[in-house]
PDB file of N, CA and C in Angstrom:
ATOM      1  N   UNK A   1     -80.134  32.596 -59.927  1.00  0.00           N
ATOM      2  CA  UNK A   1     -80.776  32.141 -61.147  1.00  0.00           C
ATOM      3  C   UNK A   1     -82.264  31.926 -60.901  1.00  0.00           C
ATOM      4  N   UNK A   2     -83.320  32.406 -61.824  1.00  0.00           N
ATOM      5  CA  UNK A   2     -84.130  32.423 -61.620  1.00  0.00           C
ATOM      6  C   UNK A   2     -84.808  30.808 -62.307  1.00  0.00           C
ATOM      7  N   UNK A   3     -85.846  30.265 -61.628  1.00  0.00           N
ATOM      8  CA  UNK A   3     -85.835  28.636 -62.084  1.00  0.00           C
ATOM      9  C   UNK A   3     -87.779  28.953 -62.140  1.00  0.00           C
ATOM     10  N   UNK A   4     -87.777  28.078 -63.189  1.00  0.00           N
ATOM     11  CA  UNK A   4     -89.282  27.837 -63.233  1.00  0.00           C
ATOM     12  C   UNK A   4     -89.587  26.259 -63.790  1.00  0.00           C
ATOM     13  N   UNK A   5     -90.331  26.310 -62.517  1.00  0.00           N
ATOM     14  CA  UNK A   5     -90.590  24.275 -62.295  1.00  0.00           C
ATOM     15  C   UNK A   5     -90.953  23.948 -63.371  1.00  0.00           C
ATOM     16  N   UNK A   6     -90.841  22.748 -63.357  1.00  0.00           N
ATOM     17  CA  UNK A   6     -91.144  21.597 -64.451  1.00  0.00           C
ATOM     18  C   UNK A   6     -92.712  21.955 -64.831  1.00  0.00           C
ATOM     19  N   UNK A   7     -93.562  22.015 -63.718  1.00  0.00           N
ATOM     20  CA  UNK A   7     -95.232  22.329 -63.534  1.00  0.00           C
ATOM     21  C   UNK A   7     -95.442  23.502 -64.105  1.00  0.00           C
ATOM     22  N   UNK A   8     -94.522  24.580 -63.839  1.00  0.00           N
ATOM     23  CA  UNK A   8     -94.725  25.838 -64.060  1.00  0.00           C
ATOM     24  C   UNK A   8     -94.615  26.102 -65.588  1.00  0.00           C
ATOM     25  N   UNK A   9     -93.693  25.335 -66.507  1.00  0.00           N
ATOM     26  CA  UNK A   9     -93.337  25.612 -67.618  1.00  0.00           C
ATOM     27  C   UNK A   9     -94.355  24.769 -68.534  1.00  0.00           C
ATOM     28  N   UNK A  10     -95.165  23.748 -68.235  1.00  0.00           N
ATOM     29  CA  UNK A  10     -95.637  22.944 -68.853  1.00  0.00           C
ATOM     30  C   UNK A  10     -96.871  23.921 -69.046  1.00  0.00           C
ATOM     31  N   UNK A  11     -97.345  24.121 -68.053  1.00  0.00           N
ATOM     32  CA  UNK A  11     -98.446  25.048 -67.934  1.00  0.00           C
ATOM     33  C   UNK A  11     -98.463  26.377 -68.827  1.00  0.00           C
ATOM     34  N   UNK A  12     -97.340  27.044 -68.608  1.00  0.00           N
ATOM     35  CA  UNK A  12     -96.889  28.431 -69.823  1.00  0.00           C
ATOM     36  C   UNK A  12     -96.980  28.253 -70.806  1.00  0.00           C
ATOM     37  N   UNK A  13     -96.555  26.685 -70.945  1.00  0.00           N
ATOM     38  CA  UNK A  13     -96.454  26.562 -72.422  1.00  0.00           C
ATOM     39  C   UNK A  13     -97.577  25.917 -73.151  1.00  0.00           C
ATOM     40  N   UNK A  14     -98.273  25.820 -72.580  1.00  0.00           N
ATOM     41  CA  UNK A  14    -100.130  25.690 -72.781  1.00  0.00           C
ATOM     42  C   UNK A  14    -100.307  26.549 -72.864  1.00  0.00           C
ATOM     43  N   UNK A  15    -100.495  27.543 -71.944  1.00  0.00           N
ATOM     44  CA  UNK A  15    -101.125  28.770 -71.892  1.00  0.00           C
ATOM     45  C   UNK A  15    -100.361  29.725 -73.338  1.00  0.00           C
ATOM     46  N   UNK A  16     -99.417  29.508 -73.600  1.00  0.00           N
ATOM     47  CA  UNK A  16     -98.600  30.130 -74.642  1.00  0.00           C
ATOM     48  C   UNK A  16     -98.680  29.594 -76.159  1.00  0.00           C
ATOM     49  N   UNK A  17     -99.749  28.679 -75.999  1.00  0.00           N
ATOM     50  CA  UNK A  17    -100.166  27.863 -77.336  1.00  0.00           C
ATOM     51  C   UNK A  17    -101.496  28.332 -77.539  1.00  0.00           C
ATOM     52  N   UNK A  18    -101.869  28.093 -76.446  1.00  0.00           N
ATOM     53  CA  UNK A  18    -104.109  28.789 -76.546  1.00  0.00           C
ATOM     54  C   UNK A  18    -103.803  29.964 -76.936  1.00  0.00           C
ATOM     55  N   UNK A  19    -103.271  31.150 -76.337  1.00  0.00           N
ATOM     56  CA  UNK A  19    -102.862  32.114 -76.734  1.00  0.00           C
ATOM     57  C   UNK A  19    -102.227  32.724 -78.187  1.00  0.00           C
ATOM     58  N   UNK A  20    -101.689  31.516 -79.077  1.00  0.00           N
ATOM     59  CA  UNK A  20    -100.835  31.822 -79.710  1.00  0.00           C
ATOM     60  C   UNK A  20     -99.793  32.549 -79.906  1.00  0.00           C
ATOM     61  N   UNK A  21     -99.107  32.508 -78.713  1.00  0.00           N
ATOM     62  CA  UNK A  21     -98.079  33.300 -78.459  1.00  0.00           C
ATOM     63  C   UNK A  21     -96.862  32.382 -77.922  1.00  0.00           C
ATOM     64  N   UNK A  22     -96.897  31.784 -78.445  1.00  0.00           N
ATOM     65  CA  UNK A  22     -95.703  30.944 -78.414  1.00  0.00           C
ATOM     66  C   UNK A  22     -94.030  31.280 -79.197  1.00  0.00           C
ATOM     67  N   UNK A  23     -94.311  32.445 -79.051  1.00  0.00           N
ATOM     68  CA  UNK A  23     -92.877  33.381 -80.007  1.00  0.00           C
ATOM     69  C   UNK A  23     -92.593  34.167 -78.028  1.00  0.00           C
ATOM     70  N   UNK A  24     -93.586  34.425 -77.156  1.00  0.00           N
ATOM     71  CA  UNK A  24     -93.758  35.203 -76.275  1.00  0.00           C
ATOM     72  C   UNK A  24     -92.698  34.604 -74.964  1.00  0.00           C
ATOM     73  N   UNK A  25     -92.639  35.323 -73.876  1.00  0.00           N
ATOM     74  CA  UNK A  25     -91.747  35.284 -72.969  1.00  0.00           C
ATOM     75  C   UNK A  25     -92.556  35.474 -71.753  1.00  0.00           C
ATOM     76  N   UNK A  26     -91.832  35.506 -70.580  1.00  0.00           N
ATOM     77  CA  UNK A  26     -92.391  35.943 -69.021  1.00  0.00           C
ATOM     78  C   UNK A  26     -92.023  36.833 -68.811  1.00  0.00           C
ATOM     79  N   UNK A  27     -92.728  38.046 -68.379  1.00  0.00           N
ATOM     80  CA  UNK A  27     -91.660  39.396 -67.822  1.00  0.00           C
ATOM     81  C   UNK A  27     -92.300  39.359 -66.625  1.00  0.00           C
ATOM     82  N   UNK A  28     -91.530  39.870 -65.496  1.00  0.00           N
ATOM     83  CA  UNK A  28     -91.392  39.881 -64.367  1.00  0.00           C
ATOM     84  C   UNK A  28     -90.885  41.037 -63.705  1.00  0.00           C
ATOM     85  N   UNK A  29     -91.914  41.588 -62.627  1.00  0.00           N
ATOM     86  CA  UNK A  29     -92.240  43.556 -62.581  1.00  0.00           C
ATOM     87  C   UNK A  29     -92.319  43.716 -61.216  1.00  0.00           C
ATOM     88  N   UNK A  30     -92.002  44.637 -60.968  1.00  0.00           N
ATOM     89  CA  UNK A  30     -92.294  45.087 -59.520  1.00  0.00           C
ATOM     90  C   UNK A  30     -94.105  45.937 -59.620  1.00  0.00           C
ATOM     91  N   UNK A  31     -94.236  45.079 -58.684  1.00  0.00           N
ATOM     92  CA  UNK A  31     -95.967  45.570 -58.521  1.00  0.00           C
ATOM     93  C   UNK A  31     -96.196  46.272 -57.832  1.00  0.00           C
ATOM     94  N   UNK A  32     -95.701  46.938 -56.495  1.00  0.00           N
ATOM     95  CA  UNK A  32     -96.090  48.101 -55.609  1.00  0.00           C
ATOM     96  C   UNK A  32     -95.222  47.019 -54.177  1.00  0.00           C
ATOM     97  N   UNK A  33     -95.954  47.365 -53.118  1.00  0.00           N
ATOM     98  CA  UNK A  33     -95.429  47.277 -51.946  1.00  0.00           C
ATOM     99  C   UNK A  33     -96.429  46.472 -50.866  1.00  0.00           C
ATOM    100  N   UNK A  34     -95.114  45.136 -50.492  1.00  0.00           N
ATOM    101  CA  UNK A  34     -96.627  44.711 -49.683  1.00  0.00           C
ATOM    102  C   UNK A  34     -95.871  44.685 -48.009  1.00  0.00           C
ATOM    103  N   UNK A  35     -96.392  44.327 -46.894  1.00  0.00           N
ATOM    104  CA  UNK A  35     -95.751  43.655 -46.014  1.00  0.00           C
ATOM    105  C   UNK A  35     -94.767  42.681 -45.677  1.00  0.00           C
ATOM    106  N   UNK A  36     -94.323  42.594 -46.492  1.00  0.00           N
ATOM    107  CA  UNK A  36     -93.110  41.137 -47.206  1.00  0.00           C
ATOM    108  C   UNK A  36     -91.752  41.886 -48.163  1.00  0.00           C
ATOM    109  N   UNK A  37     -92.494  43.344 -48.324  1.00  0.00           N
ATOM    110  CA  UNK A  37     -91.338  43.888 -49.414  1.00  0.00           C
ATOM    111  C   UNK A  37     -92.388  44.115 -50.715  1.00  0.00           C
ATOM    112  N   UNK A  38     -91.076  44.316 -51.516  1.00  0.00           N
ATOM    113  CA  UNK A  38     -91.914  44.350 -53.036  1.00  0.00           C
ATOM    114  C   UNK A  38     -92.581  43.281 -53.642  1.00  0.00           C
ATOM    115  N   UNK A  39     -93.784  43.281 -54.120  1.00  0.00           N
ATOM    116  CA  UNK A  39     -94.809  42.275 -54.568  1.00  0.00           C
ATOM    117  C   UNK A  39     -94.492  42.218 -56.353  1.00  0.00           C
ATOM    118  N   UNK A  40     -94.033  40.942 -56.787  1.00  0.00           N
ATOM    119  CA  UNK A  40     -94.265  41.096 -57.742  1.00  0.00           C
ATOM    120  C   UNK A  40     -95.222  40.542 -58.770  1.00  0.00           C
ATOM    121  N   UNK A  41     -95.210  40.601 -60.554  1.00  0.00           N
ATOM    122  CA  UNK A  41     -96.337  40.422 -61.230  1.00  0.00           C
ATOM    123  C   UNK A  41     -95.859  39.622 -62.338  1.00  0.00           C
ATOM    124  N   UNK A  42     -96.622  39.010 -63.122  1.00  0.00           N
ATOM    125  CA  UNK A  42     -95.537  38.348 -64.357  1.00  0.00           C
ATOM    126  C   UNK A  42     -96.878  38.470 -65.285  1.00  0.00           C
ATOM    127  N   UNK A  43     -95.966  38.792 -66.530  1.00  0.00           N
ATOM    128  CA  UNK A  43     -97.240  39.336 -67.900  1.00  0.00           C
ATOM    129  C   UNK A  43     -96.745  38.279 -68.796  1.00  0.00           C
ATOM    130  N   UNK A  44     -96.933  38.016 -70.159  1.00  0.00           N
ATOM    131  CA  UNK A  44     -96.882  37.597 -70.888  1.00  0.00           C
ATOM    132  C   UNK A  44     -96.140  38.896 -72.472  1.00  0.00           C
ATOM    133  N   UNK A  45     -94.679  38.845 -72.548  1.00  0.00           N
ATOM    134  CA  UNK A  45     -94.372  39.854 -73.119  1.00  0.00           C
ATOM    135  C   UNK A  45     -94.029  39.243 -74.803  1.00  0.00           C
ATOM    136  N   UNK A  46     -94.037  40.173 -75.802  1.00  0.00           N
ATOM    137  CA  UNK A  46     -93.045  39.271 -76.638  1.00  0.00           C
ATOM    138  C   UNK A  46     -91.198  39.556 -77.028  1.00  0.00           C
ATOM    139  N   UNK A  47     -91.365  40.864 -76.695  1.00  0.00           N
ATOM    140  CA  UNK A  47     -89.630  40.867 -76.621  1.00  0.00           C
ATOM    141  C   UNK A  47     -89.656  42.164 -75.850  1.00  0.00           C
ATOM    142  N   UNK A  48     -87.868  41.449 -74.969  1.00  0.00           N
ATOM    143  CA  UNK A  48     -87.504  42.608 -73.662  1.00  0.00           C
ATOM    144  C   UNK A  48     -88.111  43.929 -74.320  1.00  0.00           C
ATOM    145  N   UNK A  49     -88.278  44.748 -72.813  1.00  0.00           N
ATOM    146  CA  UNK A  49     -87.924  46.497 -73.485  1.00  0.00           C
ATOM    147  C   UNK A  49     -86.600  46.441 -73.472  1.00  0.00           C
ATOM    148  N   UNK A  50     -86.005  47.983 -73.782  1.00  0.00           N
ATOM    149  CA  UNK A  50     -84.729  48.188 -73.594  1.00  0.00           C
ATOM    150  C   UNK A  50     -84.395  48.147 -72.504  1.00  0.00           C
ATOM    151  N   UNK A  51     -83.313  47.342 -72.642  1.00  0.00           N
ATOM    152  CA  UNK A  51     -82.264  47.071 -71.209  1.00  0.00           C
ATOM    153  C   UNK A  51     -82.428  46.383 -70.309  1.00  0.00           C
ATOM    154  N   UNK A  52     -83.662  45.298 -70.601  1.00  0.00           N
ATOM    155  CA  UNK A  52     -83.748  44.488 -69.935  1.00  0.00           C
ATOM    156  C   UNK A  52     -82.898  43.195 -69.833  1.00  0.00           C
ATOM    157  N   UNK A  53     -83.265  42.288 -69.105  1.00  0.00           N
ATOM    158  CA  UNK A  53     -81.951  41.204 -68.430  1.00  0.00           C
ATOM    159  C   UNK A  53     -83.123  40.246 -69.188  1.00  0.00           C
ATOM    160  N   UNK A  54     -82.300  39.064 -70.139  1.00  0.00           N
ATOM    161  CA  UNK A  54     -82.888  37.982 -70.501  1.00  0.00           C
ATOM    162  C   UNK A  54     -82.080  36.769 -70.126  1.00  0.00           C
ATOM    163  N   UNK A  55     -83.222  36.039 -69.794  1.00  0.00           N
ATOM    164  CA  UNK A  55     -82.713  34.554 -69.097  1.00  0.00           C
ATOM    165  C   UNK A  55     -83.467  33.728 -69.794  1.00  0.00           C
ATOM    166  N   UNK A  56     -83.726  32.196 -69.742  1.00  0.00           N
ATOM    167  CA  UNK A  56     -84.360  31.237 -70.169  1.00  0.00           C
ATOM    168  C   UNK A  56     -83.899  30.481 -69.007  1.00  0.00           C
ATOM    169  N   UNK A  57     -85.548  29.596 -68.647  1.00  0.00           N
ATOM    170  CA  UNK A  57     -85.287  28.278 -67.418  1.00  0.00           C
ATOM    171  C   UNK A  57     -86.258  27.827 -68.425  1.00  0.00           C
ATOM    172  N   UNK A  58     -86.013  26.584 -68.109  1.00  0.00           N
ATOM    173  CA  UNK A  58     -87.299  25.193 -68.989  1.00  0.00           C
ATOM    174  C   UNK A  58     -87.591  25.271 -69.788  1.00  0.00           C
ATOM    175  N   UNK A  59     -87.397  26.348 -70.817  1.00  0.00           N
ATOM    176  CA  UNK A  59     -87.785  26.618 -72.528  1.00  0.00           C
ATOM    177  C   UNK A  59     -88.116  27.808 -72.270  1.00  0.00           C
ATOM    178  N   UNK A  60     -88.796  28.271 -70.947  1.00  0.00           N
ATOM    179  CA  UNK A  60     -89.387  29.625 -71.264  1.00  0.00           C
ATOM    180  C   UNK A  60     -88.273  31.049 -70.935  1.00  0.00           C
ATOM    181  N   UNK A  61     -88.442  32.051 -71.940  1.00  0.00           N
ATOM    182  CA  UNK A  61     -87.872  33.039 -71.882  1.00  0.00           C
ATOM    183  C   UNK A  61     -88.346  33.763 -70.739  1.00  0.00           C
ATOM    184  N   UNK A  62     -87.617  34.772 -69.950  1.00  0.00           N
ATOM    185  CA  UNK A  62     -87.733  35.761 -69.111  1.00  0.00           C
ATOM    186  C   UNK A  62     -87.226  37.114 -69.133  1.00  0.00           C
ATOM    187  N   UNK A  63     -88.276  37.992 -68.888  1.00  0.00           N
ATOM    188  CA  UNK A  63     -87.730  39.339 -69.009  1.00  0.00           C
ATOM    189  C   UNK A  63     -87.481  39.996 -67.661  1.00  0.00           C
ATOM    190  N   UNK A  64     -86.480  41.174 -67.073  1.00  0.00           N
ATOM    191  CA  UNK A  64     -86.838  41.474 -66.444  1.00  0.00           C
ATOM    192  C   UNK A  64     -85.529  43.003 -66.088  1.00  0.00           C
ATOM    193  N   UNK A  65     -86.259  44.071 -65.718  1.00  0.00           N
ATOM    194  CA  UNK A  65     -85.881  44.964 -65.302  1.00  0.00           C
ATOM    195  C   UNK A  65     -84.321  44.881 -65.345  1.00  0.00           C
ATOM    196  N   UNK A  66     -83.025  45.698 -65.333  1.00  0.00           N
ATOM    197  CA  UNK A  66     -81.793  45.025 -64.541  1.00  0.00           C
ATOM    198  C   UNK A  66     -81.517  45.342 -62.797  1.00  0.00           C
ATOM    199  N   UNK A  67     -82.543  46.003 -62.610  1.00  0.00           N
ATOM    200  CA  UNK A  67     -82.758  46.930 -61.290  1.00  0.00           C
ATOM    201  C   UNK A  67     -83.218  45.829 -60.431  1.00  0.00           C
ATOM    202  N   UNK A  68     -83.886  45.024 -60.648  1.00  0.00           N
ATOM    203  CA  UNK A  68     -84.676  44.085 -59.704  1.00  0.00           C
ATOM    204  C   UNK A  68     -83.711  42.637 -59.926  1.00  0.00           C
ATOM    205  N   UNK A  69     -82.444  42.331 -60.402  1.00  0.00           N
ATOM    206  CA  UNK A  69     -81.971  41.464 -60.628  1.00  0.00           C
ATOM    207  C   UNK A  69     -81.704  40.685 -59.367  1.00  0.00           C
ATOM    208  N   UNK A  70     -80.833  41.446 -58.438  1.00  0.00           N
ATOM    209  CA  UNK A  70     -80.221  41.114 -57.110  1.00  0.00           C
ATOM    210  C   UNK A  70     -81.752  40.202 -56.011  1.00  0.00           C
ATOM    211  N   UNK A  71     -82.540  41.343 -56.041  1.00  0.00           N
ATOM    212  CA  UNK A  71     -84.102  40.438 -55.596  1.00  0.00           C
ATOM    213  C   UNK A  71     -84.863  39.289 -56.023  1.00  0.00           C
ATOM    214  N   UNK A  72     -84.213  39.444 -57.187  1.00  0.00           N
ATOM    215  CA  UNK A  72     -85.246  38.045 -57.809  1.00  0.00           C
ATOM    216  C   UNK A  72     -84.427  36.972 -58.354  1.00  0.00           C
ATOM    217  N   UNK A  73     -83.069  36.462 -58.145  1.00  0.00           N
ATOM    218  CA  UNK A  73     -82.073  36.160 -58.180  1.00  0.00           C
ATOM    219  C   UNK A  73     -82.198  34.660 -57.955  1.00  0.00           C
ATOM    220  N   UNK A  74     -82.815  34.379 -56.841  1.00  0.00           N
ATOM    221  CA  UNK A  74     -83.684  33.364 -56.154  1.00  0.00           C
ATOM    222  C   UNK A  74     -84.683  32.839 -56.272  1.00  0.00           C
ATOM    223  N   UNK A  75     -85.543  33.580 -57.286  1.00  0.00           N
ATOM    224  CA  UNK A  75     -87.166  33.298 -57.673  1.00  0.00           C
ATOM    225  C   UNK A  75     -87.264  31.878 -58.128  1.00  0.00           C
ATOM    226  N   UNK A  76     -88.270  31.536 -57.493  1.00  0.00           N
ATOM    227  CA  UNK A  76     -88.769  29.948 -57.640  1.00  0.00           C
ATOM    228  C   UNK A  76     -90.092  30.107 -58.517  1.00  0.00           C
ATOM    229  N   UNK A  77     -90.113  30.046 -59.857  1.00  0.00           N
ATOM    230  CA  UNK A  77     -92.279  30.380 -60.189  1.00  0.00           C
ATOM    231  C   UNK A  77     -92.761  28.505 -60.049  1.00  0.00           C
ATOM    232  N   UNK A  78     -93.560  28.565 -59.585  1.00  0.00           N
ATOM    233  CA  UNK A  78     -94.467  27.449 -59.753  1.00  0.00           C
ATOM    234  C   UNK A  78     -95.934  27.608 -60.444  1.00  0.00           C
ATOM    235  N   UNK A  79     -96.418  26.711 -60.280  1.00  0.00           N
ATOM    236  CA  UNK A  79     -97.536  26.799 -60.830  1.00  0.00           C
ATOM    237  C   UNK A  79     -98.588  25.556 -59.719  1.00  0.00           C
ATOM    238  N   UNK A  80     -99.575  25.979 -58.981  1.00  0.00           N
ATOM    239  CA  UNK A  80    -100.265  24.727 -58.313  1.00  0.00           C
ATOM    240  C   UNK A  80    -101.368  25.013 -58.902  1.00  0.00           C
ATOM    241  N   UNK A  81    -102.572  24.003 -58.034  1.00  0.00           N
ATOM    242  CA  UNK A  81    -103.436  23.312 -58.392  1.00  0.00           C
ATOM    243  C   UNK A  81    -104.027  22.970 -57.199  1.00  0.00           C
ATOM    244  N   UNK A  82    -104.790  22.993 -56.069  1.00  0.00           N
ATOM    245  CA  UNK A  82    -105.278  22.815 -55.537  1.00  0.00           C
ATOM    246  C   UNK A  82    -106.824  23.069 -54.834  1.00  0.00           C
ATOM    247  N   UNK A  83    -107.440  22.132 -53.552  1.00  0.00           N
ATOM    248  CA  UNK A  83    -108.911  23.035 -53.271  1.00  0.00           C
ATOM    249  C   UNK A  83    -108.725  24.622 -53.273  1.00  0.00           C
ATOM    250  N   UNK A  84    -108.179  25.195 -52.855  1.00  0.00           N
ATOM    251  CA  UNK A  84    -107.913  26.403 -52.936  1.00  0.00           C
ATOM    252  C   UNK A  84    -107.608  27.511 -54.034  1.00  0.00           C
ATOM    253  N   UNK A  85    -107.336  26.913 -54.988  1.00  0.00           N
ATOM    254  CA  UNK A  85    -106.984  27.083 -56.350  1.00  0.00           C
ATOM    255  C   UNK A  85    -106.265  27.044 -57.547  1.00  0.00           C
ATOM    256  N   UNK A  86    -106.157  27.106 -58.287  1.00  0.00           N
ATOM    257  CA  UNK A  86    -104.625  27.577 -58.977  1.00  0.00           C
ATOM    258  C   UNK A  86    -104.403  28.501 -59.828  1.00  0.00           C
ATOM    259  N   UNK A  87    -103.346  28.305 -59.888  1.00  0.00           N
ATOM    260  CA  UNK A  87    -102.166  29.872 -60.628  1.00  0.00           C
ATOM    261  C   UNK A  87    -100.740  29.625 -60.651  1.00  0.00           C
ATOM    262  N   UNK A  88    -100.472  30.546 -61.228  1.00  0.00           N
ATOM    263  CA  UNK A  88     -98.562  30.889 -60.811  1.00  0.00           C
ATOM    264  C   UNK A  88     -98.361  31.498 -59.258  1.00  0.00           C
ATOM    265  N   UNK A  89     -97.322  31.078 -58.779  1.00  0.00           N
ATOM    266  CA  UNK A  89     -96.942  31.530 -57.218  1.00  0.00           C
ATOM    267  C   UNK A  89     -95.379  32.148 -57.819  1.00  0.00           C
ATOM    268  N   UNK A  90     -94.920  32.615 -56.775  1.00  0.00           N
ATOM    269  CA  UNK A  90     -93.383  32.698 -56.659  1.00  0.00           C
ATOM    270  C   UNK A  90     -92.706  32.914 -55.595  1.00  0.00           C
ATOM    271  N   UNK A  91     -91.988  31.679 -55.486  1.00  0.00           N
ATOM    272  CA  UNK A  91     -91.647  31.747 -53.751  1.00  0.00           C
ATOM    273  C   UNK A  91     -90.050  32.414 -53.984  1.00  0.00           C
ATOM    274  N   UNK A  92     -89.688  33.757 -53.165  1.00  0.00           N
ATOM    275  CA  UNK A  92     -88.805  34.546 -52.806  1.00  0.00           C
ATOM    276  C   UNK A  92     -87.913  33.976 -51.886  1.00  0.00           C
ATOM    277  N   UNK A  93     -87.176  33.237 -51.445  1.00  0.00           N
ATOM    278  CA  UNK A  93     -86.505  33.454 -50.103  1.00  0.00           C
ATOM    279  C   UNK A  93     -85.897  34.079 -49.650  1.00  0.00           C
ATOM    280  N   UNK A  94     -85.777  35.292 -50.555  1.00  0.00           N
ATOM    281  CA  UNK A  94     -85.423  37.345 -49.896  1.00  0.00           C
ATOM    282  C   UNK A  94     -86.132  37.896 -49.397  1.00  0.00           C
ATOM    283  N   UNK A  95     -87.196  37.310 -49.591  1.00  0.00           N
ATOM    284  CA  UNK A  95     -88.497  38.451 -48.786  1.00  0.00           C
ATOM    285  C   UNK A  95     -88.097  38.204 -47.706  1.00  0.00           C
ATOM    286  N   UNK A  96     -88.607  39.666 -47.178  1.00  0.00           N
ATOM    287  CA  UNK A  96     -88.392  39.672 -45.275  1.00  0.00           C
ATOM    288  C   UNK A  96     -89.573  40.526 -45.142  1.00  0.00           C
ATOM    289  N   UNK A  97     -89.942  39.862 -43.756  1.00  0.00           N
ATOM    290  CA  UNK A  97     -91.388  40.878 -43.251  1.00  0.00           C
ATOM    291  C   UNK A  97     -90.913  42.126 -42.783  1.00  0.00           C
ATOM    292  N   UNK A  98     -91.855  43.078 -42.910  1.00  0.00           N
ATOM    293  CA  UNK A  98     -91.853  43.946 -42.650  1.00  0.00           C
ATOM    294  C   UNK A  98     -92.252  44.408 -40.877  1.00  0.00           C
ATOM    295  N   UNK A  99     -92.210  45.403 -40.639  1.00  0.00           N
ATOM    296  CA  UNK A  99     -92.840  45.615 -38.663  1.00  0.00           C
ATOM    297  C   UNK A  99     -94.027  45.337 -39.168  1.00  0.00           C
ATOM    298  N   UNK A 100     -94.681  44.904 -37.839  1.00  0.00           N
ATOM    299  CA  UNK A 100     -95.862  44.427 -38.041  1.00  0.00           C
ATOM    300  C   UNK A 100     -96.856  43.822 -39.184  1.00  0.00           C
ATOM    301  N   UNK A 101     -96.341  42.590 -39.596  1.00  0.00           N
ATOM    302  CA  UNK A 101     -96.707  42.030 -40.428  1.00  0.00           C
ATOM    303  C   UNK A 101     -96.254  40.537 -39.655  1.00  0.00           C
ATOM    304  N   UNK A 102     -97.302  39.832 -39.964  1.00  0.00           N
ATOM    305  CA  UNK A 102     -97.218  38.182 -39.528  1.00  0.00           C
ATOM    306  C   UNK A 102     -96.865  37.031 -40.668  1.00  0.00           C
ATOM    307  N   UNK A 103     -95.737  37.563 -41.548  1.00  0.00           N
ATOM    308  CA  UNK A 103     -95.177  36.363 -42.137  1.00  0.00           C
ATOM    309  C   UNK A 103     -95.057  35.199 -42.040  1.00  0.00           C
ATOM    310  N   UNK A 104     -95.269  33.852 -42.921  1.00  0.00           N
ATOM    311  CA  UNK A 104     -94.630  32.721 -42.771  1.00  0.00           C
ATOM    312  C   UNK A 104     -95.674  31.471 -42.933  1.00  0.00           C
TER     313      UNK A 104
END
């Protein structure tokens, strides 16, 4: 099950009000390829394409592929705030490093 924090949803749903898109959802994509596996991306959609897998965590809707279900199964989205910056994250605990790559 895919879960999106308390932080994470409060935040969407700001961002989904400035926007006026508060009818809108999360879709969630495979972005290309990193050292960790597949990297993914999250847009702001307003309804699945065809054949996509819909879920809801915390109010917010989610879209997503049915192909990438098994991988993202686990997805944690957050949202921080720190010196460093902020944004949405999403911590995987499927990812696995790849050879030569310094994970962790």
């Amino acid at each position: 099950m895919i879960e999106i924090t308390d932080t994470a949803a409060a935040e969407l749903k700001q961002l989904l009000e400035k926007e006026k898109k508060t009818d809108h959802g999360l879709r969630i994509f495979a972005a290309g390829m990193g050292c960790s596996g597949i990297q993914y991306g999250l847009t702001l959609e307003k309804s699945p394409k065809n054949g996509e897998e819909v879920l809801e965590s915390n109010g917010i809707k989610i879209f997503f592929d049915k192909d990438l279900q098994d991988d993202i199964a686990e997805f944690k989205i957050d949202f921080i705030d720190n010196e460093y910056g902020k944004g949405f994250v999403i911590d995987n605990p499927n990812a696995k490093c790849g050879s030569g790559c310094s994970c962790g």
